[in-house]
C-alpha atoms as a PDB file:
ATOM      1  CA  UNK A   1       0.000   0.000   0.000  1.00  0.00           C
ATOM      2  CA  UNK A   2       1.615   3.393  -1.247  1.00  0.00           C
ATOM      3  CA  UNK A   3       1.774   6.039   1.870  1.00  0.00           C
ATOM      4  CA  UNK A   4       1.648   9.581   1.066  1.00  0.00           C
ATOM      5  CA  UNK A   5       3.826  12.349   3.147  1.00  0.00           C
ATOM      6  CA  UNK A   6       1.202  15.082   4.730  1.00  0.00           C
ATOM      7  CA  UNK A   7       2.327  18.169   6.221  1.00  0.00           C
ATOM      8  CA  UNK A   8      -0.031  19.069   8.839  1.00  0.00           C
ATOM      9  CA  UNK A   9      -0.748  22.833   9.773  1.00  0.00           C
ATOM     10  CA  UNK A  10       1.822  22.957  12.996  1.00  0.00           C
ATOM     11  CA  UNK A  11       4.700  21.429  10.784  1.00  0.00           C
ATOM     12  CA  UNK A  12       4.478  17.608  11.637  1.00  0.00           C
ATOM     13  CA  UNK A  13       5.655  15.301   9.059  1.00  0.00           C
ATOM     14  CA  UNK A  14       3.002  12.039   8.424  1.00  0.00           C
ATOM     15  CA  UNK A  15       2.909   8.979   6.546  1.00  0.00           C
ATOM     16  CA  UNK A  16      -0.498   8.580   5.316  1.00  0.00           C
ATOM     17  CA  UNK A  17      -2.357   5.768   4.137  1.00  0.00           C
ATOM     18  CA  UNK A  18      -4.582   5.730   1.047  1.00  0.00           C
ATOM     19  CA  UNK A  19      -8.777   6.224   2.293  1.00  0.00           C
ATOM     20  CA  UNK A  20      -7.296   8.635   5.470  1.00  0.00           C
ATOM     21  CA  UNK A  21      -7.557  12.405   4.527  1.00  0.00           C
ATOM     22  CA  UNK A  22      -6.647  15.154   6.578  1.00  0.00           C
ATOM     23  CA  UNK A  23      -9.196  17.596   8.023  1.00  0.00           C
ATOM     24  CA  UNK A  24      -7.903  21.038   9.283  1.00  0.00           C
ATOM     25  CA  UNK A  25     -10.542  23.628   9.312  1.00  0.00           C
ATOM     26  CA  UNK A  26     -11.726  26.097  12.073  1.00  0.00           C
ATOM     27  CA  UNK A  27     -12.110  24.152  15.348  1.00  0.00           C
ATOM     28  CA  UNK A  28     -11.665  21.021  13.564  1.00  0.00           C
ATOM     29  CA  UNK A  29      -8.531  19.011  13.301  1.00  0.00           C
ATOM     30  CA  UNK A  30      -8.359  15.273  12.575  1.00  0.00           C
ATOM     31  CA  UNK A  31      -7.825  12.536  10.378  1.00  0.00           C
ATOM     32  CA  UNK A  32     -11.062  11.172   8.285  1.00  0.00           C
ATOM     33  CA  UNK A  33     -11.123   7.481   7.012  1.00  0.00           C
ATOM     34  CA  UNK A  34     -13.391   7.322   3.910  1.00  0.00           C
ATOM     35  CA  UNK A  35     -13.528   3.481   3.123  1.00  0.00           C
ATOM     36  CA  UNK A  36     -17.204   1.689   3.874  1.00  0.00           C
ATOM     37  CA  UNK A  37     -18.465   5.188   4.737  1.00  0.00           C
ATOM     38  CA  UNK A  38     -16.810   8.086   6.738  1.00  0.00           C
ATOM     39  CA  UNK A  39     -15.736   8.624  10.292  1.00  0.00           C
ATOM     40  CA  UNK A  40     -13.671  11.140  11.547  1.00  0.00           C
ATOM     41  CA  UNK A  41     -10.489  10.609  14.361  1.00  0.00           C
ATOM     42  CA  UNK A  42      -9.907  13.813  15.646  1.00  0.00           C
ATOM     43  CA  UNK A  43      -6.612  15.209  17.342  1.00  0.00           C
ATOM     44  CA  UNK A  44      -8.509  15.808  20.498  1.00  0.00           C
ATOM     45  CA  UNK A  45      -6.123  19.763  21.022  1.00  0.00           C
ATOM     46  CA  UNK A  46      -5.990  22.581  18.286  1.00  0.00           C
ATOM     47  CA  UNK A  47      -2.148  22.481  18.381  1.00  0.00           C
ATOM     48  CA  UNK A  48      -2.353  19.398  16.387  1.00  0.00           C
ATOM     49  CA  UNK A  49      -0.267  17.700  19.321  1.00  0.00           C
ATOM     50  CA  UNK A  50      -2.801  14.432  18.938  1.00  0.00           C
ATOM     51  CA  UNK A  51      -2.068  14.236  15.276  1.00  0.00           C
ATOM     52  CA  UNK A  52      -0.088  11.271  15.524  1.00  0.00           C
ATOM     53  CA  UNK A  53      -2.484   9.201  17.955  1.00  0.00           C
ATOM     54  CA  UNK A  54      -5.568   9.898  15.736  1.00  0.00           C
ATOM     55  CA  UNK A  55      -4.034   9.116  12.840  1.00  0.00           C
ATOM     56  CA  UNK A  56      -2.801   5.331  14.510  1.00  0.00           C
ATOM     57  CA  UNK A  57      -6.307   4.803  15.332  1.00  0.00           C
ATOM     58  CA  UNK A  58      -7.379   6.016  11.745  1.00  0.00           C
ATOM     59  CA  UNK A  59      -5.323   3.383  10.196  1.00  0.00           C
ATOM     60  CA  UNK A  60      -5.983   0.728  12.911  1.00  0.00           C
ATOM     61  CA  UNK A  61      -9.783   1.073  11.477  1.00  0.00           C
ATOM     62  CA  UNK A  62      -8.941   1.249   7.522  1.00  0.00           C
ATOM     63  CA  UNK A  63      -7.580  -1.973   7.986  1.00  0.00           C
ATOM     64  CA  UNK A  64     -10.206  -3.425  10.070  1.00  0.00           C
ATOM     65  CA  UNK A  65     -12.372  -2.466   7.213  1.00  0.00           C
ATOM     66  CA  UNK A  66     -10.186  -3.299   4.366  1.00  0.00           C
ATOM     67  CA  UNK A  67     -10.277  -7.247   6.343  1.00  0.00           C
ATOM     68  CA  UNK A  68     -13.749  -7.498   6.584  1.00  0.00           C
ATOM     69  CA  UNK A  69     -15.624  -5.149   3.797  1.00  0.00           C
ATOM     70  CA  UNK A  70     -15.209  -5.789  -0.078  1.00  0.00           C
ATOM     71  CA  UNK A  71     -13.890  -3.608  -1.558  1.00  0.00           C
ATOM     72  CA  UNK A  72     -15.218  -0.277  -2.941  1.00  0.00           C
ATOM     73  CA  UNK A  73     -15.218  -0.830  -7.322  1.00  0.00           C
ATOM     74  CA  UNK A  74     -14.929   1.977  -9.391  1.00  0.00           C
ATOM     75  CA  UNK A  75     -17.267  -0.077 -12.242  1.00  0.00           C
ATOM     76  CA  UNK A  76     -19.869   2.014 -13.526  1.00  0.00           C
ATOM     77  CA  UNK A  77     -23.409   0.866 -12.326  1.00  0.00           C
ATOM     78  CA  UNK A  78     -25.701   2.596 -13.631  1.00  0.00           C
ATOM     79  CA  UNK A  79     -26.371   3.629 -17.733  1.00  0.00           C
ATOM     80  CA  UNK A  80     -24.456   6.859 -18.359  1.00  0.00           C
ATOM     81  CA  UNK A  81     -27.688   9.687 -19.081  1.00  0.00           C
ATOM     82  CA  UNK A  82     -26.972   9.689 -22.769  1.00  0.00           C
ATOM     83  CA  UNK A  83     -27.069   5.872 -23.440  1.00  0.00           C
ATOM     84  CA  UNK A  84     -30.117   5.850 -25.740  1.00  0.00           C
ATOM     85  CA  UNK A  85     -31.175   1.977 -25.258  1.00  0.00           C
ATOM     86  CA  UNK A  86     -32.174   0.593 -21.991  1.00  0.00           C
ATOM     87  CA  UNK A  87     -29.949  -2.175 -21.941  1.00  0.00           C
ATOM     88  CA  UNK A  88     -28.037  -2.815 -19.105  1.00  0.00           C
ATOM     89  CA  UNK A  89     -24.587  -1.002 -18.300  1.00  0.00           C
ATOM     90  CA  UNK A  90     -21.896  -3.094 -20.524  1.00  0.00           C
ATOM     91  CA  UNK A  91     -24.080  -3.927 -22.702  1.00  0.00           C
ATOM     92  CA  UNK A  92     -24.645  -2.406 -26.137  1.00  0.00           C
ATOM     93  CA  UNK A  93     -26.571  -3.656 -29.438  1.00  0.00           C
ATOM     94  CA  UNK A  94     -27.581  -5.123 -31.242  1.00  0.00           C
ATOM     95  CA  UNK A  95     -24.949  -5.286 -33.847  1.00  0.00           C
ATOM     96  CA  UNK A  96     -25.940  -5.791 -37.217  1.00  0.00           C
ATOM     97  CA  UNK A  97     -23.479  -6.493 -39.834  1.00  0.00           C
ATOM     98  CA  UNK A  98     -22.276  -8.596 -42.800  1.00  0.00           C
ATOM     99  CA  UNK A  99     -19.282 -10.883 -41.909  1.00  0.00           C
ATOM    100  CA  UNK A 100     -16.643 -10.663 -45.078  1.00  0.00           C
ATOM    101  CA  UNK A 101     -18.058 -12.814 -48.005  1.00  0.00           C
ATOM    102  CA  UNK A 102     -21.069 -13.336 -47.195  1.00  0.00           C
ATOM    103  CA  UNK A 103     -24.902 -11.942 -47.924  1.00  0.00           C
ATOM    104  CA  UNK A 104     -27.143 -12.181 -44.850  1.00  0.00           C
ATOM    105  CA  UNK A 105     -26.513  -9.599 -42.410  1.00  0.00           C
ATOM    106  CA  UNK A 106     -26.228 -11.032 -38.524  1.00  0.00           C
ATOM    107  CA  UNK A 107     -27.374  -9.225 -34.997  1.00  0.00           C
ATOM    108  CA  UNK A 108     -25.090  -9.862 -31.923  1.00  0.00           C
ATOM    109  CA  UNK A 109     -24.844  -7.623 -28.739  1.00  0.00           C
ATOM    110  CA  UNK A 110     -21.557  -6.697 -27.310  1.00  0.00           C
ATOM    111  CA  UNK A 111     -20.473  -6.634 -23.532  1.00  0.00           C
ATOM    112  CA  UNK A 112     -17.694  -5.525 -21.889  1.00  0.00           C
ATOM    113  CA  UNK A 113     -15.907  -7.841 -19.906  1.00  0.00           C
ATOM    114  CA  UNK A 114     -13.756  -5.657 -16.922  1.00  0.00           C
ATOM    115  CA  UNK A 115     -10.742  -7.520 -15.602  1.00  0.00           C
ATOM    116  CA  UNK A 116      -8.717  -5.737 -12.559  1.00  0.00           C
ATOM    117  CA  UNK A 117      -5.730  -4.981 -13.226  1.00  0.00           C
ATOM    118  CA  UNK A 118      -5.872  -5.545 -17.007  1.00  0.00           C
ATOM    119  CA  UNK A 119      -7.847  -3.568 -20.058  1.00  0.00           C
ATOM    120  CA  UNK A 120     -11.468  -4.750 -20.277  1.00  0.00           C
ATOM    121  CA  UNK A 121     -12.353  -7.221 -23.207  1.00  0.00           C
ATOM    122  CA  UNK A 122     -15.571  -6.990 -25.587  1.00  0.00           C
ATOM    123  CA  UNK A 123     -17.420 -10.100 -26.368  1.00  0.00           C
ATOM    124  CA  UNK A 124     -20.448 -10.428 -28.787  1.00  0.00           C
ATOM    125  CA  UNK A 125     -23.523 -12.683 -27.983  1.00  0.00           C
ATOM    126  CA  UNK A 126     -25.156 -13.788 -30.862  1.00  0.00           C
ATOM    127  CA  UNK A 127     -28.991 -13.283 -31.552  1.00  0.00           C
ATOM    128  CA  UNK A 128     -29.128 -14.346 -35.092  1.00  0.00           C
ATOM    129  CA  UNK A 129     -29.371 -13.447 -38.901  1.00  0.00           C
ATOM    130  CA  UNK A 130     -31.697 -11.250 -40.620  1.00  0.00           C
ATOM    131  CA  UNK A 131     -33.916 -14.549 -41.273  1.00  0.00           C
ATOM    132  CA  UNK A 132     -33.766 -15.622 -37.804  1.00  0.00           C
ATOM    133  CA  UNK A 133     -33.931 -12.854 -35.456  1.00  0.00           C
ATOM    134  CA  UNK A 134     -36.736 -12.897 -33.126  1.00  0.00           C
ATOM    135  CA  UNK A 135     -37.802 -10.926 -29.962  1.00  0.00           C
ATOM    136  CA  UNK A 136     -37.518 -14.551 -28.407  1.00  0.00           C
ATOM    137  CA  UNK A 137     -33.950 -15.096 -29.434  1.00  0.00           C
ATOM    138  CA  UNK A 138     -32.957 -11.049 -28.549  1.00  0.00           C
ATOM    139  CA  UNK A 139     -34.536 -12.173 -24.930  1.00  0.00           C
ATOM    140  CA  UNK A 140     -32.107 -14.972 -24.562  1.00  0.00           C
ATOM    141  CA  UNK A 141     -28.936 -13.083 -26.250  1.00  0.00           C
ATOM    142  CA  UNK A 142     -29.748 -10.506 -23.237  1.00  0.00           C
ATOM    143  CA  UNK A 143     -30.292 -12.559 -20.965  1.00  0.00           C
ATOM    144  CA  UNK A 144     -26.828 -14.712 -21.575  1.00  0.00           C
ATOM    145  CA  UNK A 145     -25.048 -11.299 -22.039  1.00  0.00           C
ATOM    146  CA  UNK A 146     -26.494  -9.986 -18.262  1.00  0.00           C
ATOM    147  CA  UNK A 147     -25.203 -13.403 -16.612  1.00  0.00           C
ATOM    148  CA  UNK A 148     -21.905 -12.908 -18.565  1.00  0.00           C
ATOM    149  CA  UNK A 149     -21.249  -9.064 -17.438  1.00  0.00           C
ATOM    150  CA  UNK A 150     -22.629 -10.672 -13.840  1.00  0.00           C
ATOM    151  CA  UNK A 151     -20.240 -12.821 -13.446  1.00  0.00           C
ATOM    152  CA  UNK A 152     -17.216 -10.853 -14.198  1.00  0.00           C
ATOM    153  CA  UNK A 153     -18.378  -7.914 -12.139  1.00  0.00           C
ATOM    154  CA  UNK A 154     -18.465 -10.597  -9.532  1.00  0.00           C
ATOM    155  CA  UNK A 155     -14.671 -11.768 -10.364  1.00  0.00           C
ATOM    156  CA  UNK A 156     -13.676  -7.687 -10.577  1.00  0.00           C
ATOM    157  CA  UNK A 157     -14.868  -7.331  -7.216  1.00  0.00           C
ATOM    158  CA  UNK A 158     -12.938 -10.816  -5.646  1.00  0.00           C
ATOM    159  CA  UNK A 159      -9.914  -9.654  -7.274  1.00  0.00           C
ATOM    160  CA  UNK A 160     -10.047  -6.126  -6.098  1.00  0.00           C
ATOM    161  CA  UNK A 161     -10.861  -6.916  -2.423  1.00  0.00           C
ATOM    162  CA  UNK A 162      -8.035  -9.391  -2.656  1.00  0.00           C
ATOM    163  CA  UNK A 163      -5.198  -6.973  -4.040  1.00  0.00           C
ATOM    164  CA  UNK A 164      -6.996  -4.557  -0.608  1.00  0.00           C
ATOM    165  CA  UNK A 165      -6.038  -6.864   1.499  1.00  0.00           C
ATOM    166  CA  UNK A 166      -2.901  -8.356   0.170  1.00  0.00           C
ATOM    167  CA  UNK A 167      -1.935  -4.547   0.094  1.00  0.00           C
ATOM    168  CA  UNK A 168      -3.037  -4.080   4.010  1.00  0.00           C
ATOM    169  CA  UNK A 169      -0.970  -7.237   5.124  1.00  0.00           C
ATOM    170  CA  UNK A 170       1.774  -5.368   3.760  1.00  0.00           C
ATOM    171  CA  UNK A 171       1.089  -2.167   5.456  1.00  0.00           C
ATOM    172  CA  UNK A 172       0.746  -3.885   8.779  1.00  0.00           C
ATOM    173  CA  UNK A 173       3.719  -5.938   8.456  1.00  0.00           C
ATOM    174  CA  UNK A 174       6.079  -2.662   7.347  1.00  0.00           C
ATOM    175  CA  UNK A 175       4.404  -1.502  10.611  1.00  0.00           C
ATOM    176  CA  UNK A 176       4.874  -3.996  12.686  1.00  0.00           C
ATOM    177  CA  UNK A 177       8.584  -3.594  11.324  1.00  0.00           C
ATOM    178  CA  UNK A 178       9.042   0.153  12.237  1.00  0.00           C
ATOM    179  CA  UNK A 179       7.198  -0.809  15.930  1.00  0.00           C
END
């Protein structure tokens, strides 16, 4: 896990963990862990003198979190506004075209396969040809491409929770190593 240096408002030097921002404003001095939702660790003194306690017990809690939460995916969820079909996010179609050589134009839908760590891949589903595309058979193309994006969102989300937590082993044994 990649620490950032943060120079805090009285001068003080700090390693910081990704998810742990610091919060200096009026009366209000602390460190804020934003993984799984929010919560604030504050220096408990307006000299910033409790800095370096708050942020322990920041990072204490990002990596309780990181062990038992998955972890948070940046995959898009929802249909961006200006998708004009209603299919599902991932999923676009149907494709028509005519393969080289031949007459008969075919329909397919393409999906977008994301894989952490690596580029995303595109796979078609086919529906059929001109002559055999029905609403049925569009149905079941759509319904094979959903399960398909399903199931790698599913592996996306395993692998990124697992790289999390490899990363936070790492980050408690380097500080288990400077204790």
């Amino acid at each position: 896990m990649k620490l950032r240096e943060v120079v805090i408002f009285s001068g003080q030097v700090f390693q910081v963990p990704p998810c742990v921002q610091r919060i200096d404003h009026r009366a209000t001095h602390g460190w804020q862990l934003r993984y799984g939702g929010t919560k604030l660790f504050s220096d408990h003194s307006n000299d910033g003198s409790g800095a370096a306690r708050a942020l322990e017990l920041a990072t204490r809690e990002l990596l309780r979190r990181i062990a038992t939460l998955p972890a948070p995916t940046r995959l898009q969820r929802a249909p961006s506004q200006g998708k004009a079909s209603q299919l599902p996010v991932g999923i676009s179609g149907p494709v028509v075209r005519v393969r080289r050589g031949g007459r008969v134009r075919d329909c397919s839908l393409a999906v977008l396969i994301p894989r952490f760590g690596a580029a995303p891949v595109r796979r078609t589903i086919y529906i059929g040809t001109e002559n055999t595309y029905t609403p049925e058979r569009f149905e079941a193309a759509l319904a094979r491409a959903v399960a398909l994006r399903s199931a790698a969102e599913a592996a996306y989300q395993r692998a990124e929770t697992r790289a999390r937590r490899a990363e936070a082993q790492a980050l408690k044994q380097t500080r288990r190593a400077a204790a």
